[in-house]
C-alpha atoms as a PDB file:
ATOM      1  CA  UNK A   1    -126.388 -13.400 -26.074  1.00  0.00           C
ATOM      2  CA  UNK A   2    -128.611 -16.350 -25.996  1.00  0.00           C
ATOM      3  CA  UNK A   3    -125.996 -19.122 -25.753  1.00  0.00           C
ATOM      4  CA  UNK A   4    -123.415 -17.063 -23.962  1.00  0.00           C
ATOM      5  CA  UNK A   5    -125.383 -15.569 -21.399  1.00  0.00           C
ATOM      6  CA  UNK A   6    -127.097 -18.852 -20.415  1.00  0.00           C
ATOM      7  CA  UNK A   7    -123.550 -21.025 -20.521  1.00  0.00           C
ATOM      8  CA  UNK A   8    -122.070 -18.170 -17.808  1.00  0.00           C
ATOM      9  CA  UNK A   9    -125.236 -18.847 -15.784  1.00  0.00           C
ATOM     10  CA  UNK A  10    -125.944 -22.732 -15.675  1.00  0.00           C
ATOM     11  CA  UNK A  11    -121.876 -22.686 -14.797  1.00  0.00           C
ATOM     12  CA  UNK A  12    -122.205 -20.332 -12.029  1.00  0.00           C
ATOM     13  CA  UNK A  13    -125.110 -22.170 -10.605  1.00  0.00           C
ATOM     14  CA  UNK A  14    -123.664 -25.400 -10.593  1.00  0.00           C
ATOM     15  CA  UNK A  15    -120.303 -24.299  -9.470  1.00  0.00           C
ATOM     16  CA  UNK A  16    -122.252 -22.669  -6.205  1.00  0.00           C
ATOM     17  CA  UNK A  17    -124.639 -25.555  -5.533  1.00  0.00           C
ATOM     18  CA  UNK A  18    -121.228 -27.494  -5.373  1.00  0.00           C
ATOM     19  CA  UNK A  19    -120.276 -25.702  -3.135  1.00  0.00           C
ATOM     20  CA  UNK A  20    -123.693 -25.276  -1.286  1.00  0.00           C
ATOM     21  CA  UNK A  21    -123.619 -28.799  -0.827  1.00  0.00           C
ATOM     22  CA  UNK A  22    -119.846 -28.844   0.199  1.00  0.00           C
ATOM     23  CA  UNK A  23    -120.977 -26.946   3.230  1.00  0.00           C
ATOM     24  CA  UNK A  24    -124.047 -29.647   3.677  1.00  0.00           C
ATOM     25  CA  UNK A  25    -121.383 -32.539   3.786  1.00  0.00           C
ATOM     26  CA  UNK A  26    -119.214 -30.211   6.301  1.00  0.00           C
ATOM     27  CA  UNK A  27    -122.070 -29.471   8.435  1.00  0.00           C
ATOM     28  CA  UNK A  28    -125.588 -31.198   7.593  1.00  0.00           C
ATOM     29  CA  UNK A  29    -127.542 -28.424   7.710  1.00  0.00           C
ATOM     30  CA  UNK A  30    -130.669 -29.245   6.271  1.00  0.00           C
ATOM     31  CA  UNK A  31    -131.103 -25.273   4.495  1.00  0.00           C
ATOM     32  CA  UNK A  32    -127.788 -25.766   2.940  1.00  0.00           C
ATOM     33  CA  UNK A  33    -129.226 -29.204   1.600  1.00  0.00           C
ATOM     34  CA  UNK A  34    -132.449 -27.278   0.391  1.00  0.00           C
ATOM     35  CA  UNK A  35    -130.359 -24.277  -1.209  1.00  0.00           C
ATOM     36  CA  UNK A  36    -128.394 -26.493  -3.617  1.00  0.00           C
ATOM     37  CA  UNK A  37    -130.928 -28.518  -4.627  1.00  0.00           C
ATOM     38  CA  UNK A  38    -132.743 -24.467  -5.735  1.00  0.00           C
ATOM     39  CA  UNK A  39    -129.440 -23.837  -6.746  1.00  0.00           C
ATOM     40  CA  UNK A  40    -129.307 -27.368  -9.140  1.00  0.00           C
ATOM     41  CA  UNK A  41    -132.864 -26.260 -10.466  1.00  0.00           C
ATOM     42  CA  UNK A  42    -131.256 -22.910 -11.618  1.00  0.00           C
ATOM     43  CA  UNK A  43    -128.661 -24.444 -13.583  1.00  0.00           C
ATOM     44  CA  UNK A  44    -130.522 -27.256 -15.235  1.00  0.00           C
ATOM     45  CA  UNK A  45    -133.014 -24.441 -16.280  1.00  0.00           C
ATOM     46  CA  UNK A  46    -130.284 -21.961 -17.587  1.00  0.00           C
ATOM     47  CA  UNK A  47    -128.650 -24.896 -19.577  1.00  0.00           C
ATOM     48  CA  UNK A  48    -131.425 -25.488 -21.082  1.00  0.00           C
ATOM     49  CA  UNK A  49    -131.605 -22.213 -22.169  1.00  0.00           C
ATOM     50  CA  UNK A  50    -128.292 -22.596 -23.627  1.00  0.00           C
ATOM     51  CA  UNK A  51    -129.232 -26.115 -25.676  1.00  0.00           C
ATOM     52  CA  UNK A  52    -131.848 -24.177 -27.128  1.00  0.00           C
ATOM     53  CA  UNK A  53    -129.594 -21.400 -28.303  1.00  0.00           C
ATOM     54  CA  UNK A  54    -127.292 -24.215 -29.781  1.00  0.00           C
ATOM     55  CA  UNK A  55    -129.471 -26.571 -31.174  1.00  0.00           C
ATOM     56  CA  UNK A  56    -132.829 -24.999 -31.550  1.00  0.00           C
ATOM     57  CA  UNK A  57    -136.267 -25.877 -29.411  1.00  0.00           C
ATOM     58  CA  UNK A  58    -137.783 -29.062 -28.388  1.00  0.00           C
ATOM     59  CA  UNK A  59    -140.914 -29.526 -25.943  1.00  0.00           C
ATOM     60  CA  UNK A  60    -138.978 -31.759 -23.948  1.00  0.00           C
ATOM     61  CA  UNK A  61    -136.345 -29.216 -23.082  1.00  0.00           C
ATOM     62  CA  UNK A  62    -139.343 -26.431 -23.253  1.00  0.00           C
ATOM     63  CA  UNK A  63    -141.055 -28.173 -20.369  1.00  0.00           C
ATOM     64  CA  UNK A  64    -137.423 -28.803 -17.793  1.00  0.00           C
ATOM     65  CA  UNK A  65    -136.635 -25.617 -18.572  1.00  0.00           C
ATOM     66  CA  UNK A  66    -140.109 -24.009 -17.622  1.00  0.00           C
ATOM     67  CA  UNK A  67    -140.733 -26.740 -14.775  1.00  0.00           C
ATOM     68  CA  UNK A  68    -137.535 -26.104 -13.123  1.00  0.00           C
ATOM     69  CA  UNK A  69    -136.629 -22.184 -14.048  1.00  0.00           C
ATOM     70  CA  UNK A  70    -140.019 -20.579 -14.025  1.00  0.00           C
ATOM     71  CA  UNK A  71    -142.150 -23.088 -11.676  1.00  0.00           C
ATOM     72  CA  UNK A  72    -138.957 -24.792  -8.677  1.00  0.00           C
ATOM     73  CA  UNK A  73    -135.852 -22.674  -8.639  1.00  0.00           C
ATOM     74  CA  UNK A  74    -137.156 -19.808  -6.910  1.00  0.00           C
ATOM     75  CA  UNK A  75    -139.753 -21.568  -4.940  1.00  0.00           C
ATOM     76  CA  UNK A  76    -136.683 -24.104  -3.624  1.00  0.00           C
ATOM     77  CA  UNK A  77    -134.276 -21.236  -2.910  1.00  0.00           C
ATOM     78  CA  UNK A  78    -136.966 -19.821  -0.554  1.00  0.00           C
ATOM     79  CA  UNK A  79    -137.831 -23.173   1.246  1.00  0.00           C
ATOM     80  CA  UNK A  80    -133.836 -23.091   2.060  1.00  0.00           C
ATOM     81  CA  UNK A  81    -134.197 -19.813   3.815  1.00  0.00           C
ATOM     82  CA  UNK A  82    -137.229 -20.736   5.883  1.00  0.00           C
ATOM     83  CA  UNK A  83    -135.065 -23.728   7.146  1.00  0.00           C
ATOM     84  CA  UNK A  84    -132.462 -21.462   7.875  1.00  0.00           C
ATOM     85  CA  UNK A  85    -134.797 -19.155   9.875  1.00  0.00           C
ATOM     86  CA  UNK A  86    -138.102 -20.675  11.004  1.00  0.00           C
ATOM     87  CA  UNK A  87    -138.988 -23.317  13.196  1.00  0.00           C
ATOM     88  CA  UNK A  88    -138.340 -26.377  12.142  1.00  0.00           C
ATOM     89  CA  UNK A  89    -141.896 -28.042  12.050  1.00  0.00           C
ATOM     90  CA  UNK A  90    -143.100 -25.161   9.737  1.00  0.00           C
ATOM     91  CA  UNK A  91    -140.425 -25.530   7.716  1.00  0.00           C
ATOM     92  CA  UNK A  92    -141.120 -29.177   7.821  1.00  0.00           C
ATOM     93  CA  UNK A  93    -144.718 -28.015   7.014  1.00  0.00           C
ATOM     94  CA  UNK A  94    -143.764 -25.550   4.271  1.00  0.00           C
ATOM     95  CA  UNK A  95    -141.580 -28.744   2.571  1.00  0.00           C
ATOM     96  CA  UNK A  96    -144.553 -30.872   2.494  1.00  0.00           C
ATOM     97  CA  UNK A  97    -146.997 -28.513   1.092  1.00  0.00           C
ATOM     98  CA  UNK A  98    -144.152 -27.376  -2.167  1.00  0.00           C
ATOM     99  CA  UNK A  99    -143.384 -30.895  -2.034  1.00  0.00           C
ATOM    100  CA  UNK A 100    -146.933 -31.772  -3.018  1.00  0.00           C
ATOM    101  CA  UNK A 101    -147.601 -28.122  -5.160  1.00  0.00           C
ATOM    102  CA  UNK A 102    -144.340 -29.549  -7.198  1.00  0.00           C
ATOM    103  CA  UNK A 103    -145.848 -32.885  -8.182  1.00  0.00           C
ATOM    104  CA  UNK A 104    -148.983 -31.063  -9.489  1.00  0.00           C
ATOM    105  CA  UNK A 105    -147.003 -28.601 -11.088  1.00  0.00           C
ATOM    106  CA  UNK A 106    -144.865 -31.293 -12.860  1.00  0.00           C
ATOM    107  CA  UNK A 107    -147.969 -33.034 -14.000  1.00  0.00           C
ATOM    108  CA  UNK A 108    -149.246 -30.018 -15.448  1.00  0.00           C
ATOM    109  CA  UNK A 109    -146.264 -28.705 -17.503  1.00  0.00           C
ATOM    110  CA  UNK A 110    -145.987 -32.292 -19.235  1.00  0.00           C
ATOM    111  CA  UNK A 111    -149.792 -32.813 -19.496  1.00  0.00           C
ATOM    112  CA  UNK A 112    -150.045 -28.986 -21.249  1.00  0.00           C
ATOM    113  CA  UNK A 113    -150.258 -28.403 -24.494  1.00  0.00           C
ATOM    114  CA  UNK A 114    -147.639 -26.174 -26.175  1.00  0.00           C
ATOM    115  CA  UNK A 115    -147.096 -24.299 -29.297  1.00  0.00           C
ATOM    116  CA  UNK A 116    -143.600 -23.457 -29.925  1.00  0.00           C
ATOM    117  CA  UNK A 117    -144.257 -21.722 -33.135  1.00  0.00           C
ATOM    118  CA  UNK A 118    -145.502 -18.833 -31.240  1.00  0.00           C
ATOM    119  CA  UNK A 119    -141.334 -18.385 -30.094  1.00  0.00           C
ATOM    120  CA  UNK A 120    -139.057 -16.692 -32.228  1.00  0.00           C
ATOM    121  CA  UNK A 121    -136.301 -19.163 -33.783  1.00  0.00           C
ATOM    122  CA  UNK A 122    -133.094 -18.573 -31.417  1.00  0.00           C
ATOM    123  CA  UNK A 123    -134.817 -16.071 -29.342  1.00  0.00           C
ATOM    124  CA  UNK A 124    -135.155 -16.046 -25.579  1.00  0.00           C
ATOM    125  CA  UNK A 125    -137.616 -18.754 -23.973  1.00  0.00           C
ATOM    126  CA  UNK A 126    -140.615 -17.841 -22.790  1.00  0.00           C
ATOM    127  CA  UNK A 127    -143.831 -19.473 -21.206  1.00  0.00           C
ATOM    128  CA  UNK A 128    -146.236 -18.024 -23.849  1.00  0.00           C
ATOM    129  CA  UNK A 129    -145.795 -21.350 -25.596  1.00  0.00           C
ATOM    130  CA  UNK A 130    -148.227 -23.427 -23.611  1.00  0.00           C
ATOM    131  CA  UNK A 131    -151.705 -23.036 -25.540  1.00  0.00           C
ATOM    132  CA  UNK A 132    -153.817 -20.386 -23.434  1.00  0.00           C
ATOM    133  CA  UNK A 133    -156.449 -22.442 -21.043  1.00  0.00           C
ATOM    134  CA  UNK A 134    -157.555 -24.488 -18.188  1.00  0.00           C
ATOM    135  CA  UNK A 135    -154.622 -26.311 -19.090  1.00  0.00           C
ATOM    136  CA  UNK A 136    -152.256 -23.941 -19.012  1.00  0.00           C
ATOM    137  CA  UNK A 137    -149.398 -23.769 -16.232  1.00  0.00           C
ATOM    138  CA  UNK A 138    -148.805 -20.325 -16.674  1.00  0.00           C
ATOM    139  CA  UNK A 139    -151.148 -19.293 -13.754  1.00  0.00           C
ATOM    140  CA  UNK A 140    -149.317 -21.503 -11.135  1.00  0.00           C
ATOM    141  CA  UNK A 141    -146.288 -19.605 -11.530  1.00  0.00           C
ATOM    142  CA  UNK A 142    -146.645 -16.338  -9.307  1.00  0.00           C
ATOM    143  CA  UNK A 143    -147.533 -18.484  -6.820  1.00  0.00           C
ATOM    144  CA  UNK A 144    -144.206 -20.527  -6.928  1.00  0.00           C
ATOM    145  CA  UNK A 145    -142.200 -17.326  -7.454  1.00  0.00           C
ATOM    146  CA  UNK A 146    -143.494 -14.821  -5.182  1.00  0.00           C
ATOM    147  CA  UNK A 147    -143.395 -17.087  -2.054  1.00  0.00           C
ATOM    148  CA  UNK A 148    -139.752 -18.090  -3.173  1.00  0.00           C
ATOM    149  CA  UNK A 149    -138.581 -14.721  -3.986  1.00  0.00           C
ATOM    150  CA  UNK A 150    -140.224 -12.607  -0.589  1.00  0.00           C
ATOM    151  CA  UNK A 151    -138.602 -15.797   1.477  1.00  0.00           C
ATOM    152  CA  UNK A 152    -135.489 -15.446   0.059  1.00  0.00           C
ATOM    153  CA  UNK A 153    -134.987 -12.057  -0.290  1.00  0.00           C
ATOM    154  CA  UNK A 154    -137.274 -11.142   2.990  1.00  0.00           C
ATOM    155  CA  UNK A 155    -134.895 -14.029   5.287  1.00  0.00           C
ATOM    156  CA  UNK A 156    -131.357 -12.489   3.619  1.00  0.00           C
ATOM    157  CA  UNK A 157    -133.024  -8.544   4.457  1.00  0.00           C
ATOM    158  CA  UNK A 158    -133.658  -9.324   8.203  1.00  0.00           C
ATOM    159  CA  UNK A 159    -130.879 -11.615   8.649  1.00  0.00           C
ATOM    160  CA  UNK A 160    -128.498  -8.465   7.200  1.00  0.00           C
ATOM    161  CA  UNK A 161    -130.389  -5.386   9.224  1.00  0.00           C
ATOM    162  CA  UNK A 162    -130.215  -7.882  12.615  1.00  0.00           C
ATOM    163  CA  UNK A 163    -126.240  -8.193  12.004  1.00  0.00           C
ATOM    164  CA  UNK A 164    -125.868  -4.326  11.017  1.00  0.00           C
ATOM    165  CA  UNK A 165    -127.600  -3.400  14.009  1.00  0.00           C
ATOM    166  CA  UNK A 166    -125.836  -5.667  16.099  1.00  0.00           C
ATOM    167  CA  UNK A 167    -122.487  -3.433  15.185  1.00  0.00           C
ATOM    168  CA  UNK A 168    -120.764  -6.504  14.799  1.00  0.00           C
ATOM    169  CA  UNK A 169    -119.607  -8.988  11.823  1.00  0.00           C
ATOM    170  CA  UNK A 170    -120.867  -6.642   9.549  1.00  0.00           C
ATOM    171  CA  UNK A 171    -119.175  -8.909   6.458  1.00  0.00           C
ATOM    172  CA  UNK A 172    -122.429 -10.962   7.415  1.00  0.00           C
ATOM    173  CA  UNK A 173    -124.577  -7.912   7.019  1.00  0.00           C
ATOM    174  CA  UNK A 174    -123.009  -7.291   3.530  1.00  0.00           C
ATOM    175  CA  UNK A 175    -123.344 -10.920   2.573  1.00  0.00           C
ATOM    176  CA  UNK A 176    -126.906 -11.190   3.116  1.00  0.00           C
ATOM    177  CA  UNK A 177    -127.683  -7.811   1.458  1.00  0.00           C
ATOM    178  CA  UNK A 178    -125.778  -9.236  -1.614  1.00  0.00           C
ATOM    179  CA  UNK A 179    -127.979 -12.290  -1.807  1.00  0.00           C
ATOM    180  CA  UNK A 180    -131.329  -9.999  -1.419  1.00  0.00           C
ATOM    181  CA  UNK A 181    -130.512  -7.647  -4.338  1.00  0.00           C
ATOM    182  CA  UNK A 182    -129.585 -10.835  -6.358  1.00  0.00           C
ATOM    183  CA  UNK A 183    -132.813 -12.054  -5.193  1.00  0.00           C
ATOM    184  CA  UNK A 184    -134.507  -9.103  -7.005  1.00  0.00           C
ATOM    185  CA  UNK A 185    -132.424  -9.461 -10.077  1.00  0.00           C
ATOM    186  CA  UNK A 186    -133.504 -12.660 -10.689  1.00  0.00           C
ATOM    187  CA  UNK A 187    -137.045 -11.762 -10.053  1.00  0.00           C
ATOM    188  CA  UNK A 188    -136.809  -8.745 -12.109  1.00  0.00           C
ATOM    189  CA  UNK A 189    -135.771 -11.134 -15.118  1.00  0.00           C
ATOM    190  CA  UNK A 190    -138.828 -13.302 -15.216  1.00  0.00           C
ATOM    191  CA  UNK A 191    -141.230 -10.379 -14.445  1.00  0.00           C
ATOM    192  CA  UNK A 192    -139.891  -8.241 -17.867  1.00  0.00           C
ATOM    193  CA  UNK A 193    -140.327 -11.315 -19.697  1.00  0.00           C
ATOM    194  CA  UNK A 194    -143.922 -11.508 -18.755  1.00  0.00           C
ATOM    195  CA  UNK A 195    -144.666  -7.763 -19.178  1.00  0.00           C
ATOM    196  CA  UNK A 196    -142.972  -7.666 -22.666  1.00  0.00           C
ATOM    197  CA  UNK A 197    -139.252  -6.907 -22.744  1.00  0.00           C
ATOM    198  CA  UNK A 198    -137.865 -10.804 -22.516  1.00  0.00           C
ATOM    199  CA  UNK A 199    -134.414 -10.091 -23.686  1.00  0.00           C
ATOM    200  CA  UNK A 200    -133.974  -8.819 -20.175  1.00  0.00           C
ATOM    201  CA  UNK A 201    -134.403 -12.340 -18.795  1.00  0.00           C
ATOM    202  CA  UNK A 202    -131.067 -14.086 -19.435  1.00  0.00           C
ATOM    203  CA  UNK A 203    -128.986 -10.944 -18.214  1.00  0.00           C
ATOM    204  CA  UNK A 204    -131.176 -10.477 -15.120  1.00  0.00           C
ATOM    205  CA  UNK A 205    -130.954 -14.251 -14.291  1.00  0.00           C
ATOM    206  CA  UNK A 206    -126.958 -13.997 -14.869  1.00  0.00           C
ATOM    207  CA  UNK A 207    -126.547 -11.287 -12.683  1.00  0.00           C
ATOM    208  CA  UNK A 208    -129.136 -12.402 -10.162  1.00  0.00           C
ATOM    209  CA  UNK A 209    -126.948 -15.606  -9.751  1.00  0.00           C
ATOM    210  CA  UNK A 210    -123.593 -13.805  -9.488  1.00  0.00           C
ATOM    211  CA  UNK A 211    -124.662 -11.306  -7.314  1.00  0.00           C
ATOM    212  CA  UNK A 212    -125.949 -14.164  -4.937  1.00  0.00           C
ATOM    213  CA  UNK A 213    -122.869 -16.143  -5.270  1.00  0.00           C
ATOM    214  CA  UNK A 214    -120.711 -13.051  -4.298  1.00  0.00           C
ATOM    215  CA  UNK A 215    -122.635 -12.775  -1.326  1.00  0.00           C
ATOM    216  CA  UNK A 216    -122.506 -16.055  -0.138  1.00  0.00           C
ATOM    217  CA  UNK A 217    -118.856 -16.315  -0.768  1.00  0.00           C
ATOM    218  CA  UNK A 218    -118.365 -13.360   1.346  1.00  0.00           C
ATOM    219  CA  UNK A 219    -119.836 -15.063   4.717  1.00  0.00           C
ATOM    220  CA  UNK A 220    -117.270 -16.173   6.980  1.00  0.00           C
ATOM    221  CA  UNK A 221    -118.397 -20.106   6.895  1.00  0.00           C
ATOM    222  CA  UNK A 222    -116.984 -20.251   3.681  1.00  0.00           C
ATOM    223  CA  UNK A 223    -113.442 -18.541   3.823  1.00  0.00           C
ATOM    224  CA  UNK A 224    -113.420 -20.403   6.867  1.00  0.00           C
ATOM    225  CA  UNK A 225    -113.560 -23.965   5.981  1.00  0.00           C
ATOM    226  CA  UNK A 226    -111.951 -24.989   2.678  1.00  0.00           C
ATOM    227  CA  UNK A 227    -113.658 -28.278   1.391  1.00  0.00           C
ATOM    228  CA  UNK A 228    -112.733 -28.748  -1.943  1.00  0.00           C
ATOM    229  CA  UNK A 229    -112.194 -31.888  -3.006  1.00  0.00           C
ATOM    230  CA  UNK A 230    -114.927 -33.362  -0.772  1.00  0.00           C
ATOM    231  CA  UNK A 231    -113.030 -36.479  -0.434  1.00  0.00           C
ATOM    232  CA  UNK A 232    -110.250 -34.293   1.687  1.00  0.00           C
ATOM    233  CA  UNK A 233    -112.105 -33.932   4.660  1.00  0.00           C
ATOM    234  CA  UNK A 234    -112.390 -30.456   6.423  1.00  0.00           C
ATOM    235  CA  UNK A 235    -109.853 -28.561   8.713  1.00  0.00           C
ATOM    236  CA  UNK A 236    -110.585 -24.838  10.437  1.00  0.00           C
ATOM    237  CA  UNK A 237    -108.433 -21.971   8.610  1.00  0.00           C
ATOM    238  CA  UNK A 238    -107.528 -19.733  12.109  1.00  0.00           C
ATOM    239  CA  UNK A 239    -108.958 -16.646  11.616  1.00  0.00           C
ATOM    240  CA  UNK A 240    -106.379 -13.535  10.984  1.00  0.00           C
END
């Protein structure tokens, strides 16, 4: 479970920010830009997870995958959303200020101490391995997280109620309803882990990423405009 599980999620992720950014080439939509960058985070922290399965811990790999799993992927995946639906200058504003929270963040997760003894051999990652103090990352997290998570999954709610009470491309409705519940899932993951019950993080995250990635494959922009390879350019599919 803890080399599987991880593998099917660092693929996923990377196959979707591919395709995230696909759309960014197609379009230049600075959210779409922002979303596979969140979406790049995810993977690099859920391969991580599988190296460690494979070949055992390391604070190097400790640190990326805490930095960018615990600490940016959420956080990033949110900041997408508020491009998508705020103004632009406080999106602009909301970039600067994660921009800046991520530099101090980074600088604490390689300045912290960490005990990886504390981790059982093969077992499922976990921030309890940076020594309890001052020092300690562990209390930037929620911070990181919850704006992430209520942006993301708050922007894909609204976005879905406005289209289902609009009566009309309800496909978009479903889509962004998708994308909140995988929202939660992946939230859910991190939150068990904290509270005691971590084998429910890899599942949750796995889920939480498929469940996204159905619902984003189910918006119209994307059955509409086939881009793959980039280097073919992009032609409109007539809609049936």
């Amino acid at each position: 479970m803890n080399v599987v599980i991880p593998l099917a999620s660092s693929l996923v992720s990377f196959v979707f920010a591919t395709a995230v950014l696909d759309q960014y080439f197609a379009r230049r939509q600075p959210y779409q830009l922002v979303w596979a960058v969140g979406l790049l985070m995810y993977g690099v922290a859920t391969g991580c997870e599988f190296l460690t399965g494979v070949f055992g811990l390391n604070a190097t790999t400790f640190r990326v995958w805490y930095l960018f799993g615990a600490v940016f992927a959420a956080a990033y995946l949110g900041l997408g959303t508020a491009y998508l639906l705020a103004p632009r200058p406080l999106a602009h504003l909301l970039m600067a200020g994660l921009l800046l929270a991520s530099v101090y963040a980074a600088a604490m997760v390689f300045a912290a101490p960490v005990n990886l003894g504390v981790l059982v051999p093969g077992g499922v990652m976990s921030g309890e391995a940076f020594v309890a103090g001052e020092a300690s990352p562990r209390g930037l997290t929620p911070f990181f997280n919850i704006f992430g998570t209520v942006a993301l999954w708050g922007g894909a709610m609204w976005t879905g109620l406005v289209f289902l009470l609009k009566r009309k491309q309800r496909h978009r409705a479903v889509s962004n309803f998708l994308i909140a519940h995988g929202a939660v899932f992946t939230a859910l993951g991190g939150t068990l882990a904290r509270f005691g019950w971590p084998d429910g993080l890899y599942v949750a995250e796995l889920v939480g990423i498929i469940v996204i990635f159905i619902g984003f494959l189910r918006s119209r922009e994307v059955f509409g405009l086939p881009r793959f390879p980039l280097i073919h350019g992009f032609r409109r599919v007539p809609e049936a």
